[in-house]
C-alpha atoms as a PDB file:
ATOM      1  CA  UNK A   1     130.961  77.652  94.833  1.00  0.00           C
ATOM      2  CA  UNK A   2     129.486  77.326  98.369  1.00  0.00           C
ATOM      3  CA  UNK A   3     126.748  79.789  99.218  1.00  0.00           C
ATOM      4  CA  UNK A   4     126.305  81.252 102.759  1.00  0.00           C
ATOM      5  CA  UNK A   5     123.365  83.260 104.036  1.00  0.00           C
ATOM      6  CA  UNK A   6     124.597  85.720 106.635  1.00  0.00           C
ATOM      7  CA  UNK A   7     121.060  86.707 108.610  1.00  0.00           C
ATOM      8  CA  UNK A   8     122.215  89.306 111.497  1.00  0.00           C
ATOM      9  CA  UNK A   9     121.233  93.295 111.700  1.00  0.00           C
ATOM     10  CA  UNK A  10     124.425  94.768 113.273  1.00  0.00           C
ATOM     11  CA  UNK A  11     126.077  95.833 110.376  1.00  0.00           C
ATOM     12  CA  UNK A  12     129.453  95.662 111.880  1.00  0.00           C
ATOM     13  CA  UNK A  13     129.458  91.718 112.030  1.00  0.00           C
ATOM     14  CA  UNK A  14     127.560  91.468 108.845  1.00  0.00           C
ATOM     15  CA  UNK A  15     130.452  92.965 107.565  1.00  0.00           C
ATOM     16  CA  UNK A  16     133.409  90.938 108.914  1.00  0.00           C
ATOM     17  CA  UNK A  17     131.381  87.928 108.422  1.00  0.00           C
ATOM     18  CA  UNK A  18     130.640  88.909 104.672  1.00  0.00           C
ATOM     19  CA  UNK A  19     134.718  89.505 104.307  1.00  0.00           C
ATOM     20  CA  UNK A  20     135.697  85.713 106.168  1.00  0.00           C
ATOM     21  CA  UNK A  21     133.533  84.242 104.041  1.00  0.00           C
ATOM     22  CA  UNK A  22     134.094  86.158 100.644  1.00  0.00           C
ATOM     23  CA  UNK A  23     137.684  85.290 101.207  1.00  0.00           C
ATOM     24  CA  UNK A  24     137.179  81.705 101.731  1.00  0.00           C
ATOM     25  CA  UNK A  25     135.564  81.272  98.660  1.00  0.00           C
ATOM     26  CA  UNK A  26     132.019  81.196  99.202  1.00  0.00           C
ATOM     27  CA  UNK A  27     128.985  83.371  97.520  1.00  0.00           C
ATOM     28  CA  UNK A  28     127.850  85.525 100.508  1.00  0.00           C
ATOM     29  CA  UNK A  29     124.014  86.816 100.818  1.00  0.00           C
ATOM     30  CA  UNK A  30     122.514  89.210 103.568  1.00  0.00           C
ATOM     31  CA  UNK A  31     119.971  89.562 105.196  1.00  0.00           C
ATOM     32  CA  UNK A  32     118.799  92.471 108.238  1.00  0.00           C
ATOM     33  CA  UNK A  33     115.923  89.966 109.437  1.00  0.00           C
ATOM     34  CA  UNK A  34     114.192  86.610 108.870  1.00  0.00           C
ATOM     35  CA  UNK A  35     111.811  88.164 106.260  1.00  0.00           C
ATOM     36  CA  UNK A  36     114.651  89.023 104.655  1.00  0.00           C
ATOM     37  CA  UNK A  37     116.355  85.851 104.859  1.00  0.00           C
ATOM     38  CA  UNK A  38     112.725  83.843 104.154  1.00  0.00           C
ATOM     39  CA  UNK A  39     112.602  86.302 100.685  1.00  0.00           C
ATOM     40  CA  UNK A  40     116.480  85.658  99.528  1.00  0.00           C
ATOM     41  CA  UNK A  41     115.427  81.490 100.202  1.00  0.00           C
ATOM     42  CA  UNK A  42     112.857  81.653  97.479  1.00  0.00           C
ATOM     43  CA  UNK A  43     115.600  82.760  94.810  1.00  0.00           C
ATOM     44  CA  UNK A  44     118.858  81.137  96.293  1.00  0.00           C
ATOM     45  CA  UNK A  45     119.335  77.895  98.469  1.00  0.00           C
ATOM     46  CA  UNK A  46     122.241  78.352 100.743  1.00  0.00           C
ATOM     47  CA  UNK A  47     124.856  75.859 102.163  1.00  0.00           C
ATOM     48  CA  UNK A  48     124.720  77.227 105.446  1.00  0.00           C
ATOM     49  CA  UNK A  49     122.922  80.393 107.437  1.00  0.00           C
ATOM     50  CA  UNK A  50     124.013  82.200 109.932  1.00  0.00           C
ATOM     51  CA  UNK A  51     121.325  83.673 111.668  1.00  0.00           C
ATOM     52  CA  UNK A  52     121.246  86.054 114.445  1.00  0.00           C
ATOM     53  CA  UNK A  53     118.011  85.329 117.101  1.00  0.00           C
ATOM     54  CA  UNK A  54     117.142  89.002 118.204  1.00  0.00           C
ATOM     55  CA  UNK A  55     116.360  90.432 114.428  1.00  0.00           C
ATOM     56  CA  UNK A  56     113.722  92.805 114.056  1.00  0.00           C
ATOM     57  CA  UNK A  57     110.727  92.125 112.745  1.00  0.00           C
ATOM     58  CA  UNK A  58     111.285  88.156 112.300  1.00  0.00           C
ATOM     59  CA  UNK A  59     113.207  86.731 114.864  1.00  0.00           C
ATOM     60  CA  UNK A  60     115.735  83.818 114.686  1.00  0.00           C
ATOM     61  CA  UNK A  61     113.242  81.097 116.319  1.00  0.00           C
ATOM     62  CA  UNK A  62     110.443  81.601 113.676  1.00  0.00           C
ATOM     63  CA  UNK A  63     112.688  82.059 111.120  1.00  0.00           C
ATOM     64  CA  UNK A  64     114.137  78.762 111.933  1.00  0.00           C
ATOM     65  CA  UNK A  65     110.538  77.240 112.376  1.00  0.00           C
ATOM     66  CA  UNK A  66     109.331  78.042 108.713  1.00  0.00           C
ATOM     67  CA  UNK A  67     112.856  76.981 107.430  1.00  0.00           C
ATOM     68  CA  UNK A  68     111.946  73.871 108.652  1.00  0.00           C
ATOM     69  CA  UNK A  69     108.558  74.019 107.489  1.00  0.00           C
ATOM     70  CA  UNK A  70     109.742  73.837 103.982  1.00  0.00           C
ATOM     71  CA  UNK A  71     111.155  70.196 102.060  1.00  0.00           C
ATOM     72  CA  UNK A  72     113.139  72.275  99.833  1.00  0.00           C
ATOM     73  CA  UNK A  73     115.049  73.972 102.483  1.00  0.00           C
ATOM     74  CA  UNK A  74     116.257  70.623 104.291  1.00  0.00           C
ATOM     75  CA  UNK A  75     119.819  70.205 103.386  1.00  0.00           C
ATOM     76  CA  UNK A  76     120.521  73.352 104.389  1.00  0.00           C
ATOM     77  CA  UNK A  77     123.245  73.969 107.435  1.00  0.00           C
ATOM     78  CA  UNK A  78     121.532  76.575 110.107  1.00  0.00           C
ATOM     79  CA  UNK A  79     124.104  77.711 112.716  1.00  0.00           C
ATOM     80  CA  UNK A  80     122.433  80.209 115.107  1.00  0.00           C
ATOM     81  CA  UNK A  81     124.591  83.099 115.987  1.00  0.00           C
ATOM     82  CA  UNK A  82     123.551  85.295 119.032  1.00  0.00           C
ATOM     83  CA  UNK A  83     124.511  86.847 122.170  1.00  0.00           C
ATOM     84  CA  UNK A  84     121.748  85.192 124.188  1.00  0.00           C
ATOM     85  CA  UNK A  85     123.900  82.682 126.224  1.00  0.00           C
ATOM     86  CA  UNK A  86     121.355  81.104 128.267  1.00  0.00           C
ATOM     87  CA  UNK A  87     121.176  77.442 128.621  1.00  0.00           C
ATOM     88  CA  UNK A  88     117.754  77.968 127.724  1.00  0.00           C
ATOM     89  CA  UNK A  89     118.509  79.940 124.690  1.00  0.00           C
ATOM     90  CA  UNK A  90     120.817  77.057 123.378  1.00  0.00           C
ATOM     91  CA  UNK A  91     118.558  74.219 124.574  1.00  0.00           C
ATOM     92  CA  UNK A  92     115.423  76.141 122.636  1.00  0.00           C
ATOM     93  CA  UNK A  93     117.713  76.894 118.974  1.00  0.00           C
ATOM     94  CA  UNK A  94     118.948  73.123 119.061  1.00  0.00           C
ATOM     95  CA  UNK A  95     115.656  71.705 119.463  1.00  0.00           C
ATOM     96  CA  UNK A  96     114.256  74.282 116.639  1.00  0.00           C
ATOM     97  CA  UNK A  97     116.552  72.284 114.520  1.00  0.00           C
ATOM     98  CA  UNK A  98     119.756  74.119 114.349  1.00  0.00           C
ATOM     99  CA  UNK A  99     122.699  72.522 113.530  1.00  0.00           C
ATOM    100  CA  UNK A 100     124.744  74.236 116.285  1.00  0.00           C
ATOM    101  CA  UNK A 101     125.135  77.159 118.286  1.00  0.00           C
ATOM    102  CA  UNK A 102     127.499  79.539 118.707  1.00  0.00           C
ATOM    103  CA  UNK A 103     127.597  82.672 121.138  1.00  0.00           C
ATOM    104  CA  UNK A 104     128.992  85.961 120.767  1.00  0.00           C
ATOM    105  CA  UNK A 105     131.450  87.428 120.934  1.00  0.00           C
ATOM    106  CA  UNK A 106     133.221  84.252 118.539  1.00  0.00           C
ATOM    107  CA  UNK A 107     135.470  83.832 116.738  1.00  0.00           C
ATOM    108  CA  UNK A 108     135.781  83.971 113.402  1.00  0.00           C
ATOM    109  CA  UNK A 109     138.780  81.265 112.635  1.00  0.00           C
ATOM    110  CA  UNK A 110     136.239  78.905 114.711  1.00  0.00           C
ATOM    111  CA  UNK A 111     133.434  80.041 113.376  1.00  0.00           C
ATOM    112  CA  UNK A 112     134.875  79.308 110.002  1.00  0.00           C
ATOM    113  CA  UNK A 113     135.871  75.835 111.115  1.00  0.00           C
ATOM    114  CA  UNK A 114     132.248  75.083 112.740  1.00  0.00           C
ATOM    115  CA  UNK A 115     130.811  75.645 109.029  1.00  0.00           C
ATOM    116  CA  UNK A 116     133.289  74.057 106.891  1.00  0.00           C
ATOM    117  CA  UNK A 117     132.820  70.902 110.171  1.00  0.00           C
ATOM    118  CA  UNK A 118     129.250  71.350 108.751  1.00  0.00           C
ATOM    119  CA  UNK A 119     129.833  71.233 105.048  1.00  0.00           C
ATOM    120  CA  UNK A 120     132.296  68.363 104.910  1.00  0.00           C
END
């Protein structure tokens, strides 16, 4: 079974993302922030992660950066998920290392298809 890490504290989309996912088959983990998220990667090594930027505590960015940081964590899929739409914004997540970028709002059938583009 595919495993996704769903890194985003509005609950709201945590929870329609955590549904999409459940029912396409995958094993769904949450996170509120990137401590969370850099905690739950010690444990479990995800397909993909969705991660939200503006997270308190740890944001997006250097949650991305220490992903990165780490050879075990490689072959993992990061799609950033936020509502910061500036071409800046999008340059700065790509060049982090994210595998793409997506702005909200989304949606969810194209989300879906983004991460199974990803995976396949």
């Amino acid at each position: 079974m595919r495993k996704i890490l769903i890194a985003d504290d509005e609950h709201k989309i945590v929870m329609t993302l955590e549904y999409a996912f459940r029912k396409a088959a995958y094993e769904v983990f949450i996170a509120r922030d990137g401590s969370e998220v850099l905690e739950i990667l010690k444990t479990e090594i995800p397909d993909v992660i969705l991660l939200d930027i503006m997270m308190p505590n740890v944001d997006g960015y250097t949650t991305l950066s220490e992903i990165k940081k780490n050879e075990n964590y490689k072959n993992i899929k990061v799609i950033f998920l936020s509502a910061k739409t500036g071409e800046s914004d999008i340059k700065k997540g790509l060049e982090l290392g994210a595998d793409a970028y997506v702005t909200k709002p989304y949606s969810i059938k194209k989300l879906t298809e983004k991460v199974e583009e990803l995976l396949s």
